[in-house]
N, C-alpha and C. Protein backbone atom coordinates (compact mmCIF):
# COMPACT_ATOMS: atom_id res chain seq x y z
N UNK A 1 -67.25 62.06 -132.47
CA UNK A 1 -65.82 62.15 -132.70
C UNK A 1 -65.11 61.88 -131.39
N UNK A 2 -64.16 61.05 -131.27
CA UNK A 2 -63.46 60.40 -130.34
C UNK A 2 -62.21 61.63 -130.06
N UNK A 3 -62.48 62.23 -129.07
CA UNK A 3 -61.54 63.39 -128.42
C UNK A 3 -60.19 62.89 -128.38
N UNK A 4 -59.59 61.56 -128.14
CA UNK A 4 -58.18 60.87 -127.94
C UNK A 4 -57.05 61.05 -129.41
N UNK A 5 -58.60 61.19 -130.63
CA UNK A 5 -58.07 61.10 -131.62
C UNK A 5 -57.83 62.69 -132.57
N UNK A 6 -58.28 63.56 -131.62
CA UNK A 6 -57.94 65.09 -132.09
C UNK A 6 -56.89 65.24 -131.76
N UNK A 7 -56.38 65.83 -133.05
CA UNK A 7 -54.74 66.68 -133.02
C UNK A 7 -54.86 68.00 -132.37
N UNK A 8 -53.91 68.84 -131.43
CA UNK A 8 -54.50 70.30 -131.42
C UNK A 8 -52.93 70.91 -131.81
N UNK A 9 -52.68 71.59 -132.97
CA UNK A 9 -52.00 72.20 -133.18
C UNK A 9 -51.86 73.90 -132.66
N UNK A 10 -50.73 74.32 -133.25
CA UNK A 10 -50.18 75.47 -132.65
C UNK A 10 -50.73 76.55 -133.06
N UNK A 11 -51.76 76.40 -134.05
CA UNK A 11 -52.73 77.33 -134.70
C UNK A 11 -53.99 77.03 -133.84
N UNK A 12 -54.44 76.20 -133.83
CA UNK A 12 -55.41 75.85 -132.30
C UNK A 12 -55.77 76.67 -131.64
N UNK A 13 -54.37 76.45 -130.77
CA UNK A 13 -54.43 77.14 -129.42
C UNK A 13 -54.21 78.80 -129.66
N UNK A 14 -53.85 78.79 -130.95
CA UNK A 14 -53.59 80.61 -131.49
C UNK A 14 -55.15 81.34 -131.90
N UNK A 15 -55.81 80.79 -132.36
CA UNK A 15 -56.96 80.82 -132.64
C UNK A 15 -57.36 80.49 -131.79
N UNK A 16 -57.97 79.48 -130.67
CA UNK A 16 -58.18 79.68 -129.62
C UNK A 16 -58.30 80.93 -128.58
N UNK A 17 -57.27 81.45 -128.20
CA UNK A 17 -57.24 83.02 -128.04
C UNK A 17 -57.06 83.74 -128.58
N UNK A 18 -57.35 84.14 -130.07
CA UNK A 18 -57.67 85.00 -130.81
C UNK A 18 -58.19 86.23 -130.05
N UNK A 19 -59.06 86.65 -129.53
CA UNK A 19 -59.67 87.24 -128.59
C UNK A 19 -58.57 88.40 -127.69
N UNK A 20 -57.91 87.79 -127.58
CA UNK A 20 -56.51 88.40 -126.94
C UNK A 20 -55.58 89.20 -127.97
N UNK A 21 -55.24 89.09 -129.11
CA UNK A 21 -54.57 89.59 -130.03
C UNK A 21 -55.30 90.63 -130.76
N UNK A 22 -56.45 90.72 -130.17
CA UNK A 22 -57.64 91.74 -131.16
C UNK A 22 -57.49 93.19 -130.14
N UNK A 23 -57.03 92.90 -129.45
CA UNK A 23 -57.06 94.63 -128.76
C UNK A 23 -55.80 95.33 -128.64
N UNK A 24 -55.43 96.22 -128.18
CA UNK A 24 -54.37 96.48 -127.95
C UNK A 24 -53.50 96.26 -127.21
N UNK A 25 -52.28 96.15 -127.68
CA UNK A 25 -51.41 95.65 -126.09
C UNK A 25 -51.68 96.17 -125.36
N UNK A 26 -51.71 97.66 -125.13
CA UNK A 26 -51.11 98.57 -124.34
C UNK A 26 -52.26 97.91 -123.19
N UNK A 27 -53.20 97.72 -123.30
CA UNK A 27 -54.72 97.67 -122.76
C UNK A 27 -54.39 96.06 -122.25
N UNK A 28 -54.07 95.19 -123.22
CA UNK A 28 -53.63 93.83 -122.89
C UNK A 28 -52.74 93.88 -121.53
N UNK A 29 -51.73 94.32 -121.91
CA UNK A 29 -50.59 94.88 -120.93
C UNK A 29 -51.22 95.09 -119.47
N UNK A 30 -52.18 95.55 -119.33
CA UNK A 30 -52.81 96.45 -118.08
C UNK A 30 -53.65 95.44 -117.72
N UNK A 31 -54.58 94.92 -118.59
CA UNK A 31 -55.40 93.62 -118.26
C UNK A 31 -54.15 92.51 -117.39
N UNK A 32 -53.63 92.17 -118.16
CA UNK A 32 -52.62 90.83 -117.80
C UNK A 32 -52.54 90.91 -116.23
N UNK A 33 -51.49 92.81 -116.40
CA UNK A 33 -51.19 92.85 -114.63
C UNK A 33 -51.83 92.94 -113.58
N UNK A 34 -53.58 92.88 -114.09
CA UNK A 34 -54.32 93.49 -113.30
C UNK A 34 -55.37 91.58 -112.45
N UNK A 35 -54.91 90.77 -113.45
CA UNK A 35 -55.54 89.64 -113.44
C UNK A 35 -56.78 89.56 -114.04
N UNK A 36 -57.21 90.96 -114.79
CA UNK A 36 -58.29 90.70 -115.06
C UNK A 36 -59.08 89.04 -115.98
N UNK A 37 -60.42 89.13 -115.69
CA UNK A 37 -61.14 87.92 -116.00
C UNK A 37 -61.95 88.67 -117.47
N UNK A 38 -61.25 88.53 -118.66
CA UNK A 38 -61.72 89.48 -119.35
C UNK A 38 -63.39 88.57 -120.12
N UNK A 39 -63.06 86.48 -120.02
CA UNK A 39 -63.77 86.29 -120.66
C UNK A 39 -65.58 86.10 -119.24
N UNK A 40 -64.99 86.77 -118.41
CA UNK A 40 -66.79 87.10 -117.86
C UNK A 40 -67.00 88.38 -118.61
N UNK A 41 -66.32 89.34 -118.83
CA UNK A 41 -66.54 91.08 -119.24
C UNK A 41 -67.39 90.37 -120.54
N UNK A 42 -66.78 89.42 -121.10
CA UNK A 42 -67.36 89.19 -122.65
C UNK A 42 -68.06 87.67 -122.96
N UNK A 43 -68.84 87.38 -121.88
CA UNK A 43 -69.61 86.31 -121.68
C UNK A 43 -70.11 86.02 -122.82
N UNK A 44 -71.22 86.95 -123.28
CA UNK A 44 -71.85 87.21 -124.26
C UNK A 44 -71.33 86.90 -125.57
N UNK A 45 -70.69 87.28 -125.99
CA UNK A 45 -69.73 86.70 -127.06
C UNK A 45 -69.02 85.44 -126.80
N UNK A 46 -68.38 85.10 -126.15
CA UNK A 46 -67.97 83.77 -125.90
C UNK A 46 -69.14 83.04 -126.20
N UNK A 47 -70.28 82.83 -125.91
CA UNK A 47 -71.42 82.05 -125.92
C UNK A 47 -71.64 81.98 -127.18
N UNK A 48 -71.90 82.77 -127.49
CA UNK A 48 -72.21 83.04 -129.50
C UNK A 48 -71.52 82.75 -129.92
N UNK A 49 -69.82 82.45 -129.52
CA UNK A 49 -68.61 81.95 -130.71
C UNK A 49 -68.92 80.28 -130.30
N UNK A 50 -68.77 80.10 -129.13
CA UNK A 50 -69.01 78.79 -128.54
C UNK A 50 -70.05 77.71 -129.23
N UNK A 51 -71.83 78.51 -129.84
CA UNK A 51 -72.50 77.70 -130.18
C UNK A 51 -71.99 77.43 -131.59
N UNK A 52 -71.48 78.62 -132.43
CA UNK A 52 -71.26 77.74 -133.76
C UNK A 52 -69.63 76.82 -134.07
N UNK A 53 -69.31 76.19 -132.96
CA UNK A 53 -68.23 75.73 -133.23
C UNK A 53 -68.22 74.19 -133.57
N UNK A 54 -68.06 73.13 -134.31
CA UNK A 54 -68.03 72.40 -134.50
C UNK A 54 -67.56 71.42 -133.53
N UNK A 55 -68.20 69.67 -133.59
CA UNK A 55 -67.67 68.93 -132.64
C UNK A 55 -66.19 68.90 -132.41
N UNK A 56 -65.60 68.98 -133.19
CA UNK A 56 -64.07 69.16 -133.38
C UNK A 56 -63.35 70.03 -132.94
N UNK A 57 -63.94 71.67 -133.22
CA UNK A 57 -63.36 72.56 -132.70
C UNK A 57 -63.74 72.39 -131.31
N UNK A 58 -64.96 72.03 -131.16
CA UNK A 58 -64.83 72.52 -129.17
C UNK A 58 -63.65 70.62 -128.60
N UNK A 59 -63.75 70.09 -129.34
CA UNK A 59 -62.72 68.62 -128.48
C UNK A 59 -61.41 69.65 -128.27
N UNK A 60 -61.18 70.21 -129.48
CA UNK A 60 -60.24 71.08 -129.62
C UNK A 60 -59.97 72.25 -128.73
N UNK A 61 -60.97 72.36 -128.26
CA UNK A 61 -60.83 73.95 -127.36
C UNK A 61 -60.89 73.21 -126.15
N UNK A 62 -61.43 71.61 -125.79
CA UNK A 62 -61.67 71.55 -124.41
C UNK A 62 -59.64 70.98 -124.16
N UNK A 63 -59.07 70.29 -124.91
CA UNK A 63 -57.69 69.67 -124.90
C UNK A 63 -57.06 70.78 -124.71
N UNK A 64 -57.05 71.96 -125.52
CA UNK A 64 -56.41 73.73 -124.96
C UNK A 64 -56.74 74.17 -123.45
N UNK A 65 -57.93 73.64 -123.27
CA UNK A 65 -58.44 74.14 -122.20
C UNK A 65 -57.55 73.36 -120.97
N UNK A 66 -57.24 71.77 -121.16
CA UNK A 66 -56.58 70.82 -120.40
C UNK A 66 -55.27 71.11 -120.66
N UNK A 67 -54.62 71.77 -121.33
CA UNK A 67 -52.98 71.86 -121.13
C UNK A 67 -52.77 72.58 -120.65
N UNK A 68 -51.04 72.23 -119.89
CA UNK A 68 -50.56 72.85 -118.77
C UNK A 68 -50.36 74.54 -119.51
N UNK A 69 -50.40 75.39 -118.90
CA UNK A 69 -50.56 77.15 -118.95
C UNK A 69 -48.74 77.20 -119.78
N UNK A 70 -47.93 76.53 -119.01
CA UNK A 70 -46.45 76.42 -119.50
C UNK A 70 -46.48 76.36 -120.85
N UNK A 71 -46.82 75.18 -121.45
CA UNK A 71 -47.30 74.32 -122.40
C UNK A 71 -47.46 75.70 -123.58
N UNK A 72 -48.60 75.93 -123.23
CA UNK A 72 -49.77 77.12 -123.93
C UNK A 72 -48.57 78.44 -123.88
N UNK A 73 -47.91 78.64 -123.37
CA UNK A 73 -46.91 80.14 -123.44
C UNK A 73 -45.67 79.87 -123.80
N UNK A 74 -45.51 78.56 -124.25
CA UNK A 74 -43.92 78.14 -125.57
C UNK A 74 -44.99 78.46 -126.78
N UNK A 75 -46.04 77.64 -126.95
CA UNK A 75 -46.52 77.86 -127.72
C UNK A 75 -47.18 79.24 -128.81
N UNK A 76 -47.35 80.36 -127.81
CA UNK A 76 -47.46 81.80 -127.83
C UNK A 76 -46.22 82.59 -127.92
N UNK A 77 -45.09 82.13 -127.39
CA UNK A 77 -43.89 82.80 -127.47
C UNK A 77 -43.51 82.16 -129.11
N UNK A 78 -44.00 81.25 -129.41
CA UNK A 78 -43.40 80.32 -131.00
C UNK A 78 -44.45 81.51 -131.96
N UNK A 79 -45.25 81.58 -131.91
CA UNK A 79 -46.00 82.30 -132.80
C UNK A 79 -45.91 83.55 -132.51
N UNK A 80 -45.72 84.25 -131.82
CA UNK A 80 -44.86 85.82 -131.37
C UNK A 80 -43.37 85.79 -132.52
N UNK A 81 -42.45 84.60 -132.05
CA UNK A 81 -41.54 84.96 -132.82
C UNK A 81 -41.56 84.90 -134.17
N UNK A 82 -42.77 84.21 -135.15
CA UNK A 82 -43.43 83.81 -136.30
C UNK A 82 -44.01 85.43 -137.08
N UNK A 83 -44.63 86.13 -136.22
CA UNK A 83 -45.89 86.82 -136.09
C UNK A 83 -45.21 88.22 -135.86
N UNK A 84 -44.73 88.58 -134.78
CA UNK A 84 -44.13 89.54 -134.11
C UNK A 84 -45.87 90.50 -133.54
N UNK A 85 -46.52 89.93 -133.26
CA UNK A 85 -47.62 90.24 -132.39
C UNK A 85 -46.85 90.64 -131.35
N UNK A 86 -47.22 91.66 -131.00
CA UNK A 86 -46.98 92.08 -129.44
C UNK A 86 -47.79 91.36 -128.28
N UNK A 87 -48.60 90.84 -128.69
CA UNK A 87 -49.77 90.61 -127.50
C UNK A 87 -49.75 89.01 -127.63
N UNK A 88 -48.87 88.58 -128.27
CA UNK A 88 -48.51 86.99 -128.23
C UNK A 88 -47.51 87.34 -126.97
N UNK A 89 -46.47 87.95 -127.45
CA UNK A 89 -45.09 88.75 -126.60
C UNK A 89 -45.94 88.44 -125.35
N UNK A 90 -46.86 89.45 -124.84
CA UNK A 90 -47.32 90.01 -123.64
C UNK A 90 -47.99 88.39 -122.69
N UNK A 91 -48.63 87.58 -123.67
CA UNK A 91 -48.97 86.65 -123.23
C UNK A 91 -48.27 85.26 -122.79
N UNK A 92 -47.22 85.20 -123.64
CA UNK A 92 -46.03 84.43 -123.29
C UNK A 92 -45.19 84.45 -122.26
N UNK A 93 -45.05 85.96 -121.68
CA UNK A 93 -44.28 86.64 -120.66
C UNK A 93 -44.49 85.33 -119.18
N UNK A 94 -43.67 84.77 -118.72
CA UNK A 94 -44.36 84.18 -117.36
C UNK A 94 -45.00 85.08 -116.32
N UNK A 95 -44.97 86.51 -116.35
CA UNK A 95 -45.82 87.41 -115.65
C UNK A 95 -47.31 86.85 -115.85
N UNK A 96 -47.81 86.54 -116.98
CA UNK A 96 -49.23 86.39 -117.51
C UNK A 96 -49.80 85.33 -117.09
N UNK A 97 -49.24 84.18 -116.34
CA UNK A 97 -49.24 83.10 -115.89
C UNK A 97 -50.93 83.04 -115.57
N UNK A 98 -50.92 83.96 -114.32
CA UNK A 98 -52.34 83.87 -113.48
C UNK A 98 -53.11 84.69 -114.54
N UNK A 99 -53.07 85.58 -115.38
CA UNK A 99 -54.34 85.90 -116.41
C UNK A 99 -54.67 84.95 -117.41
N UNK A 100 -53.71 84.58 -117.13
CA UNK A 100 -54.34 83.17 -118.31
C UNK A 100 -55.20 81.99 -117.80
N UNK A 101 -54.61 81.70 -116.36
CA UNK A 101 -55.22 80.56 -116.00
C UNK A 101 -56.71 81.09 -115.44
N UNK A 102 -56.76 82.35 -115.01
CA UNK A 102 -57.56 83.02 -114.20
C UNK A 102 -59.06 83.16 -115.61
N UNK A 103 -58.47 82.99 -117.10
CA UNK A 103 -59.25 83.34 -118.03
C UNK A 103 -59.78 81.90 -118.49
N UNK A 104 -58.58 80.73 -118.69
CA UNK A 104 -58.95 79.63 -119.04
C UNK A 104 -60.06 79.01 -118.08
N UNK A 105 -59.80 79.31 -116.33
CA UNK A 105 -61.14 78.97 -115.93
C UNK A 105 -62.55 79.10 -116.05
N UNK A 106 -62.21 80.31 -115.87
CA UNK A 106 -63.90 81.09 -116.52
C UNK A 106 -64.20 80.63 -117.86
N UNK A 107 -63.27 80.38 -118.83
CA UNK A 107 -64.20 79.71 -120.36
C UNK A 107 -64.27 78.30 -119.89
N UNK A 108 -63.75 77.41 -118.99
CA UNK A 108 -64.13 76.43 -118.86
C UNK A 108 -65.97 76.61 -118.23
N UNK A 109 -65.81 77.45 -117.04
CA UNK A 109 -67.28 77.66 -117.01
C UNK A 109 -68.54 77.64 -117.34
N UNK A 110 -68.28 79.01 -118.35
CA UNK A 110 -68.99 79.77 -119.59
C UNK A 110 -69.16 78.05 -120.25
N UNK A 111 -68.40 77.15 -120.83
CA UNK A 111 -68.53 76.26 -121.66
C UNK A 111 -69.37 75.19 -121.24
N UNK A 112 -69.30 75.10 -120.39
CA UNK A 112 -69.90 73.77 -119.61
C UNK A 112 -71.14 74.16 -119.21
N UNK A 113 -71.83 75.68 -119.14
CA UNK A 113 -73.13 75.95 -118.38
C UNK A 113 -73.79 75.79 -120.18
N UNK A 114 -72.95 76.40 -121.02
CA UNK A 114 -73.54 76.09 -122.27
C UNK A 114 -73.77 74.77 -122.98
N UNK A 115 -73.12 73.91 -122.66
CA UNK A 115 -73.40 72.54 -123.38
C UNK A 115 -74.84 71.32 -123.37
């Protein structure tokens, strides 16, 4: 499958970090400010979601992985206001800037030692 020709929609990249919306803010909240790197804490799982993903979904996760962080937090603030997730809220915030990018690196990692 020719990666140029994947769409990545706004459910994508929502599903994409799924992972993030599964805990609590309050805890999210504290992660964010703290910079934590939550996807080394959860290597293990990342790896296991990673192998059953289809050629599509990972073109899909690597194009999420390549957009600008800006990009990715209109997109989270659009589905916050859809959703009323708090932890879309928390992630959209431009505070979250560096936990995000600080997280998107490490799954770039994790992804690439797996392939």
């Amino acid at each position: 499958m020719e990666e140029n020709n994947i769409k990545v929609t706004e459910k994508d990249v929502i599903d994409t970090l799924d992972i993030f919306t599964k805990v609590p803010s309050i805890l999210l909240k504290r992660w964010v400010s703290k910079k934590s790197n939550l996807v080394k804490s959860f290597e293990s799982q990342v790896i296991s979601y990673s192998t059953r993903l289809s050629l599509e979904e990972k073109c899909k996760v690597e194009k999420i992985l390549e957009m600008p962080i800006n990009d990715l937090q209109i997109i989270l603030n659009n589905a916050y206001r859809r959703t009323g997730k708090r932890q879309l809220k928390i992630l959209a915030d431009p505070s979250a800037e560096d936990f995000i990018e600080v997280n998107l690196q490490e799954l770039k990692r994790v992804l690439e030692l797996n392939d």
